[in-house]
PDB file of N, CA and C in Angstrom:
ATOM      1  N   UNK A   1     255.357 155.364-118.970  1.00  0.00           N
ATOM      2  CA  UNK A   1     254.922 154.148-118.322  1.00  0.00           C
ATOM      3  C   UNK A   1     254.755 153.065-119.403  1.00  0.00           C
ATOM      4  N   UNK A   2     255.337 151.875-119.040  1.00  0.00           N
ATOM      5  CA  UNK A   2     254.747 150.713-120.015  1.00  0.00           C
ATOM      6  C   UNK A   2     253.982 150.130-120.278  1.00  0.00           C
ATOM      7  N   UNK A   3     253.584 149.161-121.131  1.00  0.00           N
ATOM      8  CA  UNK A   3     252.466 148.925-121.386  1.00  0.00           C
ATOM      9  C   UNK A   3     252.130 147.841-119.887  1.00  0.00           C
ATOM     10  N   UNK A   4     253.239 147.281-119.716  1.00  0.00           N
ATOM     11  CA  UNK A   4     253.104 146.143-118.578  1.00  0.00           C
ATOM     12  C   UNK A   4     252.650 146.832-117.351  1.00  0.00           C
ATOM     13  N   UNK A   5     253.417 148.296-116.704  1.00  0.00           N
ATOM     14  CA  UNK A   5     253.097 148.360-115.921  1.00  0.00           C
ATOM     15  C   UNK A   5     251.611 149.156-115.691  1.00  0.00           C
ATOM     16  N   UNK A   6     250.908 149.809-116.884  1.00  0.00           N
ATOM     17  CA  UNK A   6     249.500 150.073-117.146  1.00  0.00           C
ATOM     18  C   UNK A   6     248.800 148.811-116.571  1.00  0.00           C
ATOM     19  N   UNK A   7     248.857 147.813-117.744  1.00  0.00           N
ATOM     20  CA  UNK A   7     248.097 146.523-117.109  1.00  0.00           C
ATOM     21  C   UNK A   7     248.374 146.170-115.748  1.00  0.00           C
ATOM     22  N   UNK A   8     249.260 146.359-115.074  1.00  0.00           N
ATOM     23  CA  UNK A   8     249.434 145.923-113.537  1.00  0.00           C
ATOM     24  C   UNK A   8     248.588 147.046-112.791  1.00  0.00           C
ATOM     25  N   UNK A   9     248.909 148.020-113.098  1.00  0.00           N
ATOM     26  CA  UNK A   9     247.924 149.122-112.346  1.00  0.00           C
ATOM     27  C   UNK A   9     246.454 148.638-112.203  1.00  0.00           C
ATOM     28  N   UNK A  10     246.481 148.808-113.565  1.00  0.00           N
ATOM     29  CA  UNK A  10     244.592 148.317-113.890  1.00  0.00           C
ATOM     30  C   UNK A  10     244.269 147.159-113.379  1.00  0.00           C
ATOM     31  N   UNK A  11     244.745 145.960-113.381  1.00  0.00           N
ATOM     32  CA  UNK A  11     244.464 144.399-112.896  1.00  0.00           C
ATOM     33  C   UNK A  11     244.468 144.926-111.351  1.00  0.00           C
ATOM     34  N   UNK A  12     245.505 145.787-110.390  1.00  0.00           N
ATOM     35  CA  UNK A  12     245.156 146.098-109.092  1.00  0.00           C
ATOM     36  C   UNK A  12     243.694 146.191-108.720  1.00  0.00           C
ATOM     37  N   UNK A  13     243.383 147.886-109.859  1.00  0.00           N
ATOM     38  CA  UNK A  13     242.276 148.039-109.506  1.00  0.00           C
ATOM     39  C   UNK A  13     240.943 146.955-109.415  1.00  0.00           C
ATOM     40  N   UNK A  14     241.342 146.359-110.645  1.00  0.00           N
ATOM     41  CA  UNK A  14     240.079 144.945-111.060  1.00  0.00           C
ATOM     42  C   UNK A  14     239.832 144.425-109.803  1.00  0.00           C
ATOM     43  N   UNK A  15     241.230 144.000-109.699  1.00  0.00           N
ATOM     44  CA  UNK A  15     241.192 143.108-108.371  1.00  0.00           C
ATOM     45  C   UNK A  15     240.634 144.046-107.367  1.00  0.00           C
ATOM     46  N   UNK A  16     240.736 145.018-107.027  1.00  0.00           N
ATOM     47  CA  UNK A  16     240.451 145.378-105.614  1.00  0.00           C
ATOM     48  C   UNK A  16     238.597 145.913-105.779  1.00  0.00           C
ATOM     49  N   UNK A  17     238.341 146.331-106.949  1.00  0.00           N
ATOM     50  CA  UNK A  17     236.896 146.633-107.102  1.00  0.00           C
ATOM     51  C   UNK A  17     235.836 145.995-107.409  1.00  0.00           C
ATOM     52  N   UNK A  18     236.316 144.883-108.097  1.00  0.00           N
ATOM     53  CA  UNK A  18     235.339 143.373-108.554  1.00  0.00           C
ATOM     54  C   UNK A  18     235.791 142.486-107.821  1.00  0.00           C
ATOM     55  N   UNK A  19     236.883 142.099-107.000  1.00  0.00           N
ATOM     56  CA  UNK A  19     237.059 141.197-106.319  1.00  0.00           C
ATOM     57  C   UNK A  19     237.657 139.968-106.990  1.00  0.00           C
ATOM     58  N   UNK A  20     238.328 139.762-108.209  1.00  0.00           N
ATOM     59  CA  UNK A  20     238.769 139.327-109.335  1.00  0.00           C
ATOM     60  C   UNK A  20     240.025 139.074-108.740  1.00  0.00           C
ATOM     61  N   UNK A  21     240.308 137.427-108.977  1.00  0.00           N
ATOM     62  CA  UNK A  21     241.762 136.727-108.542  1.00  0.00           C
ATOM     63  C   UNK A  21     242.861 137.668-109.601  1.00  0.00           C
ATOM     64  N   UNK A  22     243.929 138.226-109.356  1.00  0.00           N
ATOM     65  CA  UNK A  22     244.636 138.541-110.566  1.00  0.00           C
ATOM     66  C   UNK A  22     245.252 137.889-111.400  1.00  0.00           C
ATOM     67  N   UNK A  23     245.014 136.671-111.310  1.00  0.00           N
ATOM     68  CA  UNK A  23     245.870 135.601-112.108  1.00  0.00           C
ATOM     69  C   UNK A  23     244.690 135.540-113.020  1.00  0.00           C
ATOM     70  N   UNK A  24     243.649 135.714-112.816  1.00  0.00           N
ATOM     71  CA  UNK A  24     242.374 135.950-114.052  1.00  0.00           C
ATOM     72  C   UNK A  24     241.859 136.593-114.566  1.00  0.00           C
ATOM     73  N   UNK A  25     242.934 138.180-114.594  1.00  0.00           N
ATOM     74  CA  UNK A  25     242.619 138.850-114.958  1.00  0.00           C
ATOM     75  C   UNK A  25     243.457 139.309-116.064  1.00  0.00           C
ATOM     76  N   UNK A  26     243.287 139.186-117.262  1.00  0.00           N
ATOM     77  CA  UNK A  26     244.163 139.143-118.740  1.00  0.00           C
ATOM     78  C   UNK A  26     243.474 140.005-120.050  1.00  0.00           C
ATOM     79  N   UNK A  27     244.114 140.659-120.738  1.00  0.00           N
ATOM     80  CA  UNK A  27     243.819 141.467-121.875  1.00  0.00           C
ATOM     81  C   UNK A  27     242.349 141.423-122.276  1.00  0.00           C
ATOM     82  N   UNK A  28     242.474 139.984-122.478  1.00  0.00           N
ATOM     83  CA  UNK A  28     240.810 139.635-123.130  1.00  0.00           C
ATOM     84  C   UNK A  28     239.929 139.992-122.186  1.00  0.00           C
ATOM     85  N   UNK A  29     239.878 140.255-120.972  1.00  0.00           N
ATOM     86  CA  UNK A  29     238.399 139.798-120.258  1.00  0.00           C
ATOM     87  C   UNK A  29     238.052 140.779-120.169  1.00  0.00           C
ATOM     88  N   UNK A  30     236.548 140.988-120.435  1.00  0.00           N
ATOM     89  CA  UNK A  30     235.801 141.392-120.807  1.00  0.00           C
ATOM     90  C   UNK A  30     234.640 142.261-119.896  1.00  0.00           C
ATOM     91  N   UNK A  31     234.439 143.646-119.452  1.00  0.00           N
ATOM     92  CA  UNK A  31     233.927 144.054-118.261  1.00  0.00           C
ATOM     93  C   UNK A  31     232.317 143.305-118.121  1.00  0.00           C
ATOM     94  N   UNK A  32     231.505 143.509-118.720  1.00  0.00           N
ATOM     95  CA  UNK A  32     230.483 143.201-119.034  1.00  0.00           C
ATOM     96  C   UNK A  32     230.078 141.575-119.094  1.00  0.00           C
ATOM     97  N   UNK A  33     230.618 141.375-119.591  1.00  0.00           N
ATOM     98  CA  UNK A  33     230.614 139.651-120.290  1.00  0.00           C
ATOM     99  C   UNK A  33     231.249 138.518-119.355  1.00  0.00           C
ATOM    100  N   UNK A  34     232.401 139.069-118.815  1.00  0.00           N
ATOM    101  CA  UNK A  34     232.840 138.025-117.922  1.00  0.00           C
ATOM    102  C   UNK A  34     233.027 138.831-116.412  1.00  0.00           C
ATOM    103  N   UNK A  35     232.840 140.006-116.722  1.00  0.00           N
ATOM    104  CA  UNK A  35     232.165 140.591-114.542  1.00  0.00           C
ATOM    105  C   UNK A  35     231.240 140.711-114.811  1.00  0.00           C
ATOM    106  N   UNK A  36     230.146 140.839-115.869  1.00  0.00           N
ATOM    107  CA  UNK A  36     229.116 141.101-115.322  1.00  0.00           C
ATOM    108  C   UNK A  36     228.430 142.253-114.323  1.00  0.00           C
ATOM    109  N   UNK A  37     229.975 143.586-114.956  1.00  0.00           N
ATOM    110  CA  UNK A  37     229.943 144.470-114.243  1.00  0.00           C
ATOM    111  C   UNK A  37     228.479 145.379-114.630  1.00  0.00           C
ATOM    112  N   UNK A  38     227.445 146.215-113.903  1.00  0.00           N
ATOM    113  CA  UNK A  38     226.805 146.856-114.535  1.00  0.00           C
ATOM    114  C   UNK A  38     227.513 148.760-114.858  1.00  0.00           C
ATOM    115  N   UNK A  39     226.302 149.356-115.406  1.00  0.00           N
ATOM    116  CA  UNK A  39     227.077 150.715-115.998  1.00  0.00           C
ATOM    117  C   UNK A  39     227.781 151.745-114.842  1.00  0.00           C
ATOM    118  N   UNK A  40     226.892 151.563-113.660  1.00  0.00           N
ATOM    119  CA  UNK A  40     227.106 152.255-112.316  1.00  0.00           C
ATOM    120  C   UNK A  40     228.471 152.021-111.574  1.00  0.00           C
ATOM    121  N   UNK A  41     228.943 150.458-112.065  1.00  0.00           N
ATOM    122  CA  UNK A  41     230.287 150.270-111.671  1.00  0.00           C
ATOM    123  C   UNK A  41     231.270 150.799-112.768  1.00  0.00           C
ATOM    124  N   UNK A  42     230.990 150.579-113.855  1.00  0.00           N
ATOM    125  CA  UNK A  42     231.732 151.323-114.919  1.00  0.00           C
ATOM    126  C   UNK A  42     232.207 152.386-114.902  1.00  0.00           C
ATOM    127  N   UNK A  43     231.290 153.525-114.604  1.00  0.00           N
ATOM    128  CA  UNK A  43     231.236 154.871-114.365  1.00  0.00           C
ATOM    129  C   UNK A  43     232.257 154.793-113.139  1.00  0.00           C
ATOM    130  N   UNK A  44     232.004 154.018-112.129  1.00  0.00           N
ATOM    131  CA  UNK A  44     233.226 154.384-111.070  1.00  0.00           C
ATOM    132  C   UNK A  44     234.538 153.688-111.090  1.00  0.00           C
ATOM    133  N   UNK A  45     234.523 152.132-112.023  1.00  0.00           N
ATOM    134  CA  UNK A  45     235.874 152.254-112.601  1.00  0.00           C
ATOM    135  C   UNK A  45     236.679 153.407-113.260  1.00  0.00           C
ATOM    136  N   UNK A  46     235.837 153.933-114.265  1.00  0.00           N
ATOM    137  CA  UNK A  46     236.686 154.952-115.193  1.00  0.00           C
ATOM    138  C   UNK A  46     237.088 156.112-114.070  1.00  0.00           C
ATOM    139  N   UNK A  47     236.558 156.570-113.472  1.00  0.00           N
ATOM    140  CA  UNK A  47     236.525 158.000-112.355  1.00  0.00           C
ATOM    141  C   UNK A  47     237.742 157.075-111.673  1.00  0.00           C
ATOM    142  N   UNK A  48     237.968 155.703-110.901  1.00  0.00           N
ATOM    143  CA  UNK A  48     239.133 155.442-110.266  1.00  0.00           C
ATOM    144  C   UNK A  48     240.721 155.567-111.248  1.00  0.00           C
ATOM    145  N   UNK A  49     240.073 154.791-112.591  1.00  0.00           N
ATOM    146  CA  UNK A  49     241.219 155.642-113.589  1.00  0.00           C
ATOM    147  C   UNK A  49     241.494 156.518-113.452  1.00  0.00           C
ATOM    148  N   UNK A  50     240.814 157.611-114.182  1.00  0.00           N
ATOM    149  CA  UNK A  50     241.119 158.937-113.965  1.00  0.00           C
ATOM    150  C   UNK A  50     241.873 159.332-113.167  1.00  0.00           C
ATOM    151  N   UNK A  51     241.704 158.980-111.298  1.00  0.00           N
ATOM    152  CA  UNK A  51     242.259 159.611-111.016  1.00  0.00           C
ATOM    153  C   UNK A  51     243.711 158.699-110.505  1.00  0.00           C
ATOM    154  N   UNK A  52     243.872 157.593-111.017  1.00  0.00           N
ATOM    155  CA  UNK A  52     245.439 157.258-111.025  1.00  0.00           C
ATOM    156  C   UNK A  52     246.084 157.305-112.064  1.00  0.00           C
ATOM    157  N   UNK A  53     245.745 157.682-112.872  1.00  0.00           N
ATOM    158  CA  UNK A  53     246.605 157.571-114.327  1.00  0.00           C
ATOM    159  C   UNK A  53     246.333 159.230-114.673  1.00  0.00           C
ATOM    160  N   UNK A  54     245.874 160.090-113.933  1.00  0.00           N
ATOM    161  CA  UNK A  54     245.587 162.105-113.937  1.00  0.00           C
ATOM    162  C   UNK A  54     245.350 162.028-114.996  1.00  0.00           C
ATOM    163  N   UNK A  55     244.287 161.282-116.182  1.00  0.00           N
ATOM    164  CA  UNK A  55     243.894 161.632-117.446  1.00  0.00           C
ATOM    165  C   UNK A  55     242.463 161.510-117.544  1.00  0.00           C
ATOM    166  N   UNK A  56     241.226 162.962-118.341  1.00  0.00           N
ATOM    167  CA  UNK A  56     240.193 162.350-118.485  1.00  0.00           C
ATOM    168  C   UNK A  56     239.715 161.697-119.253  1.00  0.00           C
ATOM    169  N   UNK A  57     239.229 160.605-119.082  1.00  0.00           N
ATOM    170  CA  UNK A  57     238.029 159.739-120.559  1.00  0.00           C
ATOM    171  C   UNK A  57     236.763 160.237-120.569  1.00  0.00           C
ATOM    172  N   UNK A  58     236.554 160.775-121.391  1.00  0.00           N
ATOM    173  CA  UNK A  58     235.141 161.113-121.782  1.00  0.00           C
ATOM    174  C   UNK A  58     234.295 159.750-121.894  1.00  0.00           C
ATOM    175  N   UNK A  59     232.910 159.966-121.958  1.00  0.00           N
ATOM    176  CA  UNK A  59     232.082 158.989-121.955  1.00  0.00           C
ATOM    177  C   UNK A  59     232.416 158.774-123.408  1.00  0.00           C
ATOM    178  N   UNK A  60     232.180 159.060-123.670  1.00  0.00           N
ATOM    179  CA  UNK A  60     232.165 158.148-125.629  1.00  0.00           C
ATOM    180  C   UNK A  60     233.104 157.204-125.610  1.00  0.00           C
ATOM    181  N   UNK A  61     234.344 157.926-124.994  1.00  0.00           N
ATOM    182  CA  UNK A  61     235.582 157.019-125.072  1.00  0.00           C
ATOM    183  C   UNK A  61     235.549 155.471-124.064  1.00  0.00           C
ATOM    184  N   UNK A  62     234.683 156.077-123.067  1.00  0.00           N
ATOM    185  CA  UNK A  62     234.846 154.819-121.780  1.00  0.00           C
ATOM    186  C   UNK A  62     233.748 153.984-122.309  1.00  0.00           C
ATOM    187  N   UNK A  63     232.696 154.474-123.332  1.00  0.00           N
ATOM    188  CA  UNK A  63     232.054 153.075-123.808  1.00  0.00           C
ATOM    189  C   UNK A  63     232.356 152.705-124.861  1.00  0.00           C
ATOM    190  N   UNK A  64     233.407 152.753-125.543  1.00  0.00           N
ATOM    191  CA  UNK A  64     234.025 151.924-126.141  1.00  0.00           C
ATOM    192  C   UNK A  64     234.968 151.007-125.772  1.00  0.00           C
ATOM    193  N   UNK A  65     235.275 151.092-124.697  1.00  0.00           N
ATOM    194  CA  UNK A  65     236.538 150.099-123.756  1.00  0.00           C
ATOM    195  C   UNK A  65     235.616 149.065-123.112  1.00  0.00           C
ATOM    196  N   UNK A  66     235.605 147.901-123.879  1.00  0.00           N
ATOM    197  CA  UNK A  66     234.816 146.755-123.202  1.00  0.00           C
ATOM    198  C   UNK A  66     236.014 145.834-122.266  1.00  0.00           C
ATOM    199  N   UNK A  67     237.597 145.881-123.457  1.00  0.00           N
ATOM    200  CA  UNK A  67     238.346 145.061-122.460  1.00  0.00           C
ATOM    201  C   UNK A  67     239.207 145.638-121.722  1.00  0.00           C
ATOM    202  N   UNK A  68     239.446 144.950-120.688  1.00  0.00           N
ATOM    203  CA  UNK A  68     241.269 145.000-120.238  1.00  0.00           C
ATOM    204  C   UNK A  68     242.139 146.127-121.267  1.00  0.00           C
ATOM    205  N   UNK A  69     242.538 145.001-122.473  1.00  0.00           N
ATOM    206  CA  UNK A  69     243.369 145.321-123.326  1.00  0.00           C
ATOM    207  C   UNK A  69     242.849 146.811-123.792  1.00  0.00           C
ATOM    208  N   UNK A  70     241.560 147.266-124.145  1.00  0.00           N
ATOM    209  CA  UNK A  70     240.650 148.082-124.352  1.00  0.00           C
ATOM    210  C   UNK A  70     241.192 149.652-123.755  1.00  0.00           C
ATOM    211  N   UNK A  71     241.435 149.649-122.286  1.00  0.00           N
ATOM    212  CA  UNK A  71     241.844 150.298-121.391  1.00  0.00           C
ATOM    213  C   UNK A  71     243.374 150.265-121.677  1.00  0.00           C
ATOM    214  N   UNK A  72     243.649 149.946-121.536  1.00  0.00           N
ATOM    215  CA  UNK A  72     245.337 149.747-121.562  1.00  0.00           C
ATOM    216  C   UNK A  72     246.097 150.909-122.575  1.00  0.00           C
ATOM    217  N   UNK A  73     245.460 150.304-123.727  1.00  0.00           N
ATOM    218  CA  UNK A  73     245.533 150.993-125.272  1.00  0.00           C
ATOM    219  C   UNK A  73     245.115 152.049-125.189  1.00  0.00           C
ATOM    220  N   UNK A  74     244.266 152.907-124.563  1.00  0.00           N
ATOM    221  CA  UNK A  74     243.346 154.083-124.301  1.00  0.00           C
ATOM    222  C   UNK A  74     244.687 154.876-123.332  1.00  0.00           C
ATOM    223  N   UNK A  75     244.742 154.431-122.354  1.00  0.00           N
ATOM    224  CA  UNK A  75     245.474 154.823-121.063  1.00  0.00           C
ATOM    225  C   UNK A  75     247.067 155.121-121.966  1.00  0.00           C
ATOM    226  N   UNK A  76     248.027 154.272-122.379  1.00  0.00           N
ATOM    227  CA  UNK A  76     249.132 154.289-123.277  1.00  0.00           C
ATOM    228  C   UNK A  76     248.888 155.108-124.171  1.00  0.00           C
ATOM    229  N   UNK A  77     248.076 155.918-125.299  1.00  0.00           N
ATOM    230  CA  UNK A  77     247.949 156.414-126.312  1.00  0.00           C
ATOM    231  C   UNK A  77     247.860 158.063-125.420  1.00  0.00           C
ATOM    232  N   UNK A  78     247.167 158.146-124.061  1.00  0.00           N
ATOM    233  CA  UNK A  78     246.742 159.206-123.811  1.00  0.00           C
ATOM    234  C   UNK A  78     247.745 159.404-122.770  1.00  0.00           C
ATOM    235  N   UNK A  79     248.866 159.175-122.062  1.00  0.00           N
ATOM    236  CA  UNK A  79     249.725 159.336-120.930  1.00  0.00           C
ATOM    237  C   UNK A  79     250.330 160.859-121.210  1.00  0.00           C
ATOM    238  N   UNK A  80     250.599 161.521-120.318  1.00  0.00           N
ATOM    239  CA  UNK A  80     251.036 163.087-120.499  1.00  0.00           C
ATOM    240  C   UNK A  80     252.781 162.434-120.164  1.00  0.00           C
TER     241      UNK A  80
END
């Protein structure tokens, strides 16, 4: 999978779980900082990862992914 179509996956999800226009949703932005997501949504972003991309992130790993780009790079490095 490419890197483009990772980010399209993920911007779906953004969009469909934060409610996030996808035209504003880009590498940089930031879960915390610009959603204002708290940890409870976090936890169920990563678990919706998981289970579209069939890979697990451990917690250590999912709090280090603050961005977009963050995820992307994580998701691409770890693809079976």
């Amino acid at each position: 999978m490419t890197e483009k179509e990772i980010f399209d996956k993920i911007a779906k999800i953004i969009h469909e779980r934060f409610e996030v226009e996808l035209d504003k949703i880009t590498p940089e932005l930031n879960f915390t900082q610009d959603l204002d997501v708290d940890s409870i949504d976090l936890v169920e972003f990563v678990l919706e990862l998981e289970d579209t991309f069939g890979a697990e992130i451990p917690d250590e790993e999912a709090e280090k992914m603050t961005t977009v780009a963050d995820v992307v790079a994580y998701v691409k490095a770890h693809q079976s």
